[in-house]
Protein backbone atom coordinates (compact mmCIF):
# COMPACT_ATOMS: atom_id res chain seq x y z
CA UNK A 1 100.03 88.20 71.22
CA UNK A 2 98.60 85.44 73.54
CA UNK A 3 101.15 84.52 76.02
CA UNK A 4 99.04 82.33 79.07
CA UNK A 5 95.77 83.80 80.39
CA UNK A 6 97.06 87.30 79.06
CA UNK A 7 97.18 89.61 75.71
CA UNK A 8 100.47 91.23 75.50
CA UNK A 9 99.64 94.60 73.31
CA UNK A 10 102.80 97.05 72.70
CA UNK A 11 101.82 100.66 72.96
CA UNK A 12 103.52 103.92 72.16
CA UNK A 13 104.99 105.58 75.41
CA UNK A 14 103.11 109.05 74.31
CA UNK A 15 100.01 107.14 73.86
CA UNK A 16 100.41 105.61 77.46
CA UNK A 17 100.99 108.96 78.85
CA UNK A 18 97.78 110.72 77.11
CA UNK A 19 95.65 108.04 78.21
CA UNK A 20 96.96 108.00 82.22
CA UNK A 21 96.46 112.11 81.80
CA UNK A 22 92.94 111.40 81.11
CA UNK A 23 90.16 112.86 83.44
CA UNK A 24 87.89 110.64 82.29
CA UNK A 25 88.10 106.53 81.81
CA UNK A 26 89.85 104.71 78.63
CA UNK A 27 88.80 101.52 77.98
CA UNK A 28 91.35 99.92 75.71
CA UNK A 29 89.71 97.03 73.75
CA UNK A 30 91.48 94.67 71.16
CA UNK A 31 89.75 92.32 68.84
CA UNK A 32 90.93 89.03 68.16
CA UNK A 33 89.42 88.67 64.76
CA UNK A 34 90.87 84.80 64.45
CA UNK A 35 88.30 84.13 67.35
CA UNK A 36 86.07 86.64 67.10
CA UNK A 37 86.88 87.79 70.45
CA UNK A 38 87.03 91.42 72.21
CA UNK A 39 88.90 91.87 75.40
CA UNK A 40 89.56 95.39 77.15
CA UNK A 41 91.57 96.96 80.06
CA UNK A 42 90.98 99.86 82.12
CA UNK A 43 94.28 102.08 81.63
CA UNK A 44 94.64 104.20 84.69
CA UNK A 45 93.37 101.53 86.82
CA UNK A 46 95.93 98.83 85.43
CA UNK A 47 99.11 101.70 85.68
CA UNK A 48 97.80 102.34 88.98
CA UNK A 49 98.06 98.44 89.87
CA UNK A 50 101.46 98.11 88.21
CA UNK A 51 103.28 101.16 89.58
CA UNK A 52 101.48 104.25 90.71
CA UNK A 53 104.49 106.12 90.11
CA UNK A 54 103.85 105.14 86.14
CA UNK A 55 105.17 108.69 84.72
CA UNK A 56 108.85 108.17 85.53
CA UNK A 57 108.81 104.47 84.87
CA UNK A 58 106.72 104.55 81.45
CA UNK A 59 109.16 102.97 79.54
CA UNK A 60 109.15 99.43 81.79
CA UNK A 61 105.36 99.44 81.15
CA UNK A 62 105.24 99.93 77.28
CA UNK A 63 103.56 96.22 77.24
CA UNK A 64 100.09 96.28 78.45
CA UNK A 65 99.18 92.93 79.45
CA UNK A 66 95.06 92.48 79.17
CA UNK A 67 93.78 89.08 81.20
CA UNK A 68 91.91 87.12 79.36
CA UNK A 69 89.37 87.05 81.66
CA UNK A 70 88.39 90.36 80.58
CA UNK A 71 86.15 89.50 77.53
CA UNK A 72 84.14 92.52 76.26
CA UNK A 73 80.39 91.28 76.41
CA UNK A 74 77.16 92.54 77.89
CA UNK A 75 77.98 92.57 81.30
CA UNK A 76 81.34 94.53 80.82
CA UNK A 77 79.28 97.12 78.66
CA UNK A 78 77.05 97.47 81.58
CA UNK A 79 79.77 97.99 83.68
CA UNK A 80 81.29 100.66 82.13
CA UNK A 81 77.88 102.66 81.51
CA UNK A 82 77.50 102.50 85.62
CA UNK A 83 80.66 104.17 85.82
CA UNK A 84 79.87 107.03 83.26
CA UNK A 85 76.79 107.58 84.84
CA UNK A 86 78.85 107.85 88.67
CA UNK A 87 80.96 110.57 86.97
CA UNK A 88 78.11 112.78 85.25
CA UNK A 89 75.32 112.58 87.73
């Protein structure tokens, strides 16, 4: 749901906590299919700028709120290959 220049998306708490436990990067993306419209969030970096103490406070952060800034084009593909590539070369 669309609530001001943020999605609010409702997630499972064990989802959140598999996806902060991740050595690697998740990119959550949600498609607005009214609009045609893709938007992600990087998960550990957006627990990490809510609350770095997420794990005992999981349950006030079951609402992941993506900006909708954050449309998933070109540029934010390229952005995440760069980072792949920083972690395996």
């Amino acid at each position: 749901m669309r609530v001001g220049r943020h999605i609010h998306l409702s997630v499972d708490e064990r989802d959140i906590r598999a996806w902060i436990g991740q050595m690697h990067p998740v990119i959550l993306v949600i498609f607005d299919a009214q609009n045609d419209r893709a938007y992600w969030i990087h998960i550990q970096a957006y627990f990490r700028s809510v609350d770095p103490d997420t794990g005992p406070n999981i349950r006030m952060y079951r609402t992941i709120r993506i900006p909708v800034k954050n449309r998933m084009n070109r540029s934010a593909m390229m952005n995440f290959a760069e980072e792949k590539n920083m972690i395996y070369h």
